[in-house]
N, C-alpha and C. Protein backbone atom coordinates (compact mmCIF):
# COMPACT_ATOMS: atom_id res chain seq x y z
N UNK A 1 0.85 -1.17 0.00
CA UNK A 1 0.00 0.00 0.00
C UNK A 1 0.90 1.24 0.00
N UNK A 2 0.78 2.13 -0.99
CA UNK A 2 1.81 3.20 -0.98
C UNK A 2 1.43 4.28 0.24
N UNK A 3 2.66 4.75 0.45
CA UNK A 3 1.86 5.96 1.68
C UNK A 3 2.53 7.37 0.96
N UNK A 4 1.77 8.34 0.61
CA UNK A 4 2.34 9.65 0.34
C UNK A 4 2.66 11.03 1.32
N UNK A 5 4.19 10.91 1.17
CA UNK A 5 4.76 11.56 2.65
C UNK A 5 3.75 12.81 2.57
N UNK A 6 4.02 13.61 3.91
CA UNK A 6 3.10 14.65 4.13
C UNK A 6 3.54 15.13 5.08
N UNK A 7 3.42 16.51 5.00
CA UNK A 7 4.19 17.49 5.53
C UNK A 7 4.07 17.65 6.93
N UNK A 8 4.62 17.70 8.76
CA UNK A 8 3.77 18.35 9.63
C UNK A 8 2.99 19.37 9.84
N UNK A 9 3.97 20.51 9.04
CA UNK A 9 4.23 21.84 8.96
C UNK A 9 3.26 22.06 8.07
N UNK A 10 2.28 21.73 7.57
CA UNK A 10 1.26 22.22 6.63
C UNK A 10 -0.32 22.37 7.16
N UNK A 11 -0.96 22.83 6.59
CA UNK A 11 -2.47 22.19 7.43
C UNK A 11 -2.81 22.79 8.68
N UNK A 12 -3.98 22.93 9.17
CA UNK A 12 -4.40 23.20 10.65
C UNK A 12 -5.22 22.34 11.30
N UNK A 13 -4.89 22.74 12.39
CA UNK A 13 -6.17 21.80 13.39
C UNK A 13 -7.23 21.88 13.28
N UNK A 14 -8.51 20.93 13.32
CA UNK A 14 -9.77 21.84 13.04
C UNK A 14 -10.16 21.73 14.78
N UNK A 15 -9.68 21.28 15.48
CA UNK A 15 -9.85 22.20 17.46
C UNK A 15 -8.33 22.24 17.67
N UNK A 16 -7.92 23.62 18.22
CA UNK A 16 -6.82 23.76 19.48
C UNK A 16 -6.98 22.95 20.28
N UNK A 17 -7.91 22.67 21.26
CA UNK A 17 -8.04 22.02 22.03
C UNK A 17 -9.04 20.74 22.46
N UNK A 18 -8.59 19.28 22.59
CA UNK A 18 -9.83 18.40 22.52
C UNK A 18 -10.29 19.04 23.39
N UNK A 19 -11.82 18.06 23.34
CA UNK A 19 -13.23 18.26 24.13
C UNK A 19 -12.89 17.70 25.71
N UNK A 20 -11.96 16.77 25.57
CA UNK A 20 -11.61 15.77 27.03
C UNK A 20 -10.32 16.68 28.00
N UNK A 21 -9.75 17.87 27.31
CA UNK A 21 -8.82 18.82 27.94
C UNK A 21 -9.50 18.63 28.99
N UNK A 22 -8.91 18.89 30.16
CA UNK A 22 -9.37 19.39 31.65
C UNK A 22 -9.43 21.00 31.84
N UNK A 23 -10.47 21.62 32.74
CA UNK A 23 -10.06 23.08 32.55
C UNK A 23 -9.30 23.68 33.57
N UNK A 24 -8.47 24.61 33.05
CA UNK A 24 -7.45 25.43 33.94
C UNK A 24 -6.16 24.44 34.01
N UNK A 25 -6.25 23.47 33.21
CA UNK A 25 -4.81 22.74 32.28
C UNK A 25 -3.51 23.38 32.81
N UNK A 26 -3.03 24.45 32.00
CA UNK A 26 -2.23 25.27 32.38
C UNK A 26 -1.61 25.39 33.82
N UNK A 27 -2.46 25.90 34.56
CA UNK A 27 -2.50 26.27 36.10
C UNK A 27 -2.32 24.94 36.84
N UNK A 28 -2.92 23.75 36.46
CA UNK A 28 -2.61 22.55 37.17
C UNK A 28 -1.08 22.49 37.27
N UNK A 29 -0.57 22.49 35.44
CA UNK A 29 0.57 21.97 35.18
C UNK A 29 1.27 23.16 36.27
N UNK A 30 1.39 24.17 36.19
CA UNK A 30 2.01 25.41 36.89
C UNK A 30 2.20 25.13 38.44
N UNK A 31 1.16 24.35 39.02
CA UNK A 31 1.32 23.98 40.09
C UNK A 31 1.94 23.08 40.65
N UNK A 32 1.73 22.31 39.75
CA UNK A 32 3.12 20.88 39.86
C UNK A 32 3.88 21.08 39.59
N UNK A 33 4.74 21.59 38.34
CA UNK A 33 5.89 21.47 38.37
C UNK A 33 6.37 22.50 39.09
N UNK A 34 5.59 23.94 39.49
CA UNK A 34 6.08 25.01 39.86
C UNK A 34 6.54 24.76 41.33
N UNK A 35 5.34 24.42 41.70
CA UNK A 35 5.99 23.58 43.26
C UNK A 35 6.67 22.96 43.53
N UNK A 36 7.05 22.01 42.78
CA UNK A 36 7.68 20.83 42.89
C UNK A 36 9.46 21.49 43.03
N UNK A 37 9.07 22.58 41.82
CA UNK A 37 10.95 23.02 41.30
C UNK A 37 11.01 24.03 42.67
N UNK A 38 10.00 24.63 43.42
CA UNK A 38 10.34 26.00 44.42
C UNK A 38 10.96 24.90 45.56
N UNK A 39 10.01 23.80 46.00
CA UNK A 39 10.34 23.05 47.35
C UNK A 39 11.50 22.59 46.55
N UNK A 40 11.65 21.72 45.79
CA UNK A 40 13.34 21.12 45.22
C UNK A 40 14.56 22.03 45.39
N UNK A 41 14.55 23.56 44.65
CA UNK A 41 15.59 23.96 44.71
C UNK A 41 15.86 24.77 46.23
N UNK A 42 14.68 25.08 47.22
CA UNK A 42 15.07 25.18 48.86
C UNK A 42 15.20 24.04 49.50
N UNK A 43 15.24 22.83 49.19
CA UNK A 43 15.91 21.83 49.99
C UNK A 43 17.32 21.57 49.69
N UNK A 44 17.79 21.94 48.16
CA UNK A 44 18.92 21.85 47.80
C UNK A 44 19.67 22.97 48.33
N UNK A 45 19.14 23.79 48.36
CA UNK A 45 20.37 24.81 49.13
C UNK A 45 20.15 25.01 50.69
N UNK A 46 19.12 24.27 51.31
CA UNK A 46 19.19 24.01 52.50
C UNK A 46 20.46 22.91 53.01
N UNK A 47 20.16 21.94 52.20
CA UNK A 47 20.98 20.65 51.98
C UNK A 47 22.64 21.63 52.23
N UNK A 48 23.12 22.50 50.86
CA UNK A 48 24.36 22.66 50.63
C UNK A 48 24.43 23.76 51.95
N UNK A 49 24.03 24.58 52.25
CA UNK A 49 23.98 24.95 53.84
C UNK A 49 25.20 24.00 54.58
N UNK A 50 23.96 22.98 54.82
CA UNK A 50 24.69 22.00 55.55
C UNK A 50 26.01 20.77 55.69
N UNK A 51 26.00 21.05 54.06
CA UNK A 51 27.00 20.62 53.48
C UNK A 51 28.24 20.95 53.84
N UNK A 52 28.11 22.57 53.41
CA UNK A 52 29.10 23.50 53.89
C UNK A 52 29.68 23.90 54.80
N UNK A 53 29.60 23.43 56.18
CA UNK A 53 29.87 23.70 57.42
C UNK A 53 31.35 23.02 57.67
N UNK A 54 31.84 22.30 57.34
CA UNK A 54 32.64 21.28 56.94
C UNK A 54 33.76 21.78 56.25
N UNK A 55 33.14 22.09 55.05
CA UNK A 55 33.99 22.62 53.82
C UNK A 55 33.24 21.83 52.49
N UNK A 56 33.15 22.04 51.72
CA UNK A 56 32.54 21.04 50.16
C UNK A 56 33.84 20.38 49.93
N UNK A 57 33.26 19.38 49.78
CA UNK A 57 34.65 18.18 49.14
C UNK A 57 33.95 17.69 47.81
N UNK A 58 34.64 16.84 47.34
CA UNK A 58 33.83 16.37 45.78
C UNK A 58 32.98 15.14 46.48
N UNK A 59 33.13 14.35 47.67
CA UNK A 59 31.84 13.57 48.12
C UNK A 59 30.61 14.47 48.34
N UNK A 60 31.08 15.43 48.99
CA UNK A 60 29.99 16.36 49.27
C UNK A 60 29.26 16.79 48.12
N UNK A 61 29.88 17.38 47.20
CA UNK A 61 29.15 18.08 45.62
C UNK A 61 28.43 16.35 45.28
N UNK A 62 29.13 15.57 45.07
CA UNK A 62 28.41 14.40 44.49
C UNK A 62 26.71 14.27 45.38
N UNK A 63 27.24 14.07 46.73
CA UNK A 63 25.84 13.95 47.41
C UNK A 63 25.07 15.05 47.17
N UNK A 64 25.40 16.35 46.97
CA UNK A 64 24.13 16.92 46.62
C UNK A 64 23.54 16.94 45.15
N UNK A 65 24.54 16.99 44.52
CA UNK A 65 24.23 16.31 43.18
C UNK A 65 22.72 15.04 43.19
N UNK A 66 23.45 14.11 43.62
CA UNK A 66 22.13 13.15 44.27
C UNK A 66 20.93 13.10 44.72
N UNK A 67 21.18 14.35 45.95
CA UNK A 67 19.74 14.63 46.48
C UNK A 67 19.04 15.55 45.53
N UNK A 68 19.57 16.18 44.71
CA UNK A 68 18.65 16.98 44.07
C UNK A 68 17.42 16.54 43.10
N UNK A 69 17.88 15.53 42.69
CA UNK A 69 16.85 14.80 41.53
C UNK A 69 16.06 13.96 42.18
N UNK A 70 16.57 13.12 43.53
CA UNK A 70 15.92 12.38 44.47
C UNK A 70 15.03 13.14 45.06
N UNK A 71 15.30 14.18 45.49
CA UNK A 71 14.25 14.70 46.31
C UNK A 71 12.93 15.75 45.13
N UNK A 72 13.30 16.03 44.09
CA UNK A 72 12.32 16.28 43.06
C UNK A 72 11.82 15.40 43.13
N UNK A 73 11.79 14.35 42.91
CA UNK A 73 11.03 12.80 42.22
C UNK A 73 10.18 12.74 43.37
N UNK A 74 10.46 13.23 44.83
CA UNK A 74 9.42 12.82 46.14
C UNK A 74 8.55 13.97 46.23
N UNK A 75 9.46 15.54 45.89
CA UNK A 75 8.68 16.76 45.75
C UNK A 75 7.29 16.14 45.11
N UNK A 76 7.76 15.97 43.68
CA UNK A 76 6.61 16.04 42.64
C UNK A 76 5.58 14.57 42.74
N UNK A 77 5.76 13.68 43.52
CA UNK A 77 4.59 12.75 43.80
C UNK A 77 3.89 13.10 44.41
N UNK A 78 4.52 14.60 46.04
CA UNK A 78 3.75 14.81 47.03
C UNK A 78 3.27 15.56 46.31
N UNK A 79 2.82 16.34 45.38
CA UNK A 79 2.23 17.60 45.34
C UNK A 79 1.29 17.12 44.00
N UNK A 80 1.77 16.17 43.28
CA UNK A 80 0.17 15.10 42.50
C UNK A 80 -0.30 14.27 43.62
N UNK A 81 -0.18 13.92 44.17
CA UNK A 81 -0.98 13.63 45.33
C UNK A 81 -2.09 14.06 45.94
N UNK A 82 -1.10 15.37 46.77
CA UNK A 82 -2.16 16.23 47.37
C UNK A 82 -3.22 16.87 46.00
N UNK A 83 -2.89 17.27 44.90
CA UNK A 83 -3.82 17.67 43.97
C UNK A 83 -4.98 16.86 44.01
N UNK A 84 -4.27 15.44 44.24
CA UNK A 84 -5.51 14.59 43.87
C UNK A 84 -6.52 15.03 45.05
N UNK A 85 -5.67 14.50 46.30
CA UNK A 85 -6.31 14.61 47.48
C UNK A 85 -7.68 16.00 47.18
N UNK A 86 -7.22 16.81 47.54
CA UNK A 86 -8.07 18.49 47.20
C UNK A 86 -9.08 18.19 46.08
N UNK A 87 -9.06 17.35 44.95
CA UNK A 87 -10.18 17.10 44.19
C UNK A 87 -11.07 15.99 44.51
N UNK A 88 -10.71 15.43 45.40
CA UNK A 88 -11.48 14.09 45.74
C UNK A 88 -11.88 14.89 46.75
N UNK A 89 -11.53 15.61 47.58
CA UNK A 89 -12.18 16.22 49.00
C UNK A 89 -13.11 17.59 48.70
N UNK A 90 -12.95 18.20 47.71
CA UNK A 90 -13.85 19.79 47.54
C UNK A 90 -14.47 19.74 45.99
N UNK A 91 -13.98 18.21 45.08
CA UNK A 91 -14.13 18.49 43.75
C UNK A 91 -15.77 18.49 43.34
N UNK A 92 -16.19 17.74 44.26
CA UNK A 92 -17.86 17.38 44.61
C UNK A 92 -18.51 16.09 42.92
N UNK A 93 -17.23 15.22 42.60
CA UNK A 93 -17.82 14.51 42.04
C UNK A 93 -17.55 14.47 40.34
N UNK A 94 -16.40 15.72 40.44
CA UNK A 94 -15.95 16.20 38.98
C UNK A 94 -14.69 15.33 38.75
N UNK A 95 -14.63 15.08 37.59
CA UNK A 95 -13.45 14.32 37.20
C UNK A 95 -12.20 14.51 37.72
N UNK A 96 -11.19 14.37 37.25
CA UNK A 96 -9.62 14.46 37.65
C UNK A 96 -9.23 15.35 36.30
């Protein structure tokens, strides 16, 4: 069956946005990741604070190196979580 290439870059959508979007999309996303990156990067420099008392050595840079992505990955479950939580508790029955 032949297929005739075709451009991405051509053509429009006939909706911006499906019908199944959630509303205030945007603002969800803004809240997760926005939160997620404010609590991440004050634990990381809470962290190097403490680091620093000492002196930074390259174990030290490595471990915070470490905690930084570790503790995003726990940031950003707690705070889809609690989203969920807050829609299951005030959403009164509305989707996710």
């Amino acid at each position: 069956m032949a297929m005739p290439e075709q451009s991405l870059r051509q053509g429009r959508l006939k909706y911006r946005r499906l019908p199944s979007t959630p509303r205030y999309l945007r603002w969800r996303r803004l809240y997760l990741f926005g939160g997620t990156l404010v609590v991440t990067l004050e634990a990381a420099w809470l962290m190097s604070e403490v680091l620093r008392v000492g002196g930074m050595s390259l174990l030290d840079s490595l471990l915070l190196l470490l905690f930084m992505p570790l503790f995003g990955w726990v940031a950003f479950s707690f705070f889809g979580a609690l989203a969920g939580f807050l829609m299951v508790l005030i959403g009164r029955g509305r989707k996710l």
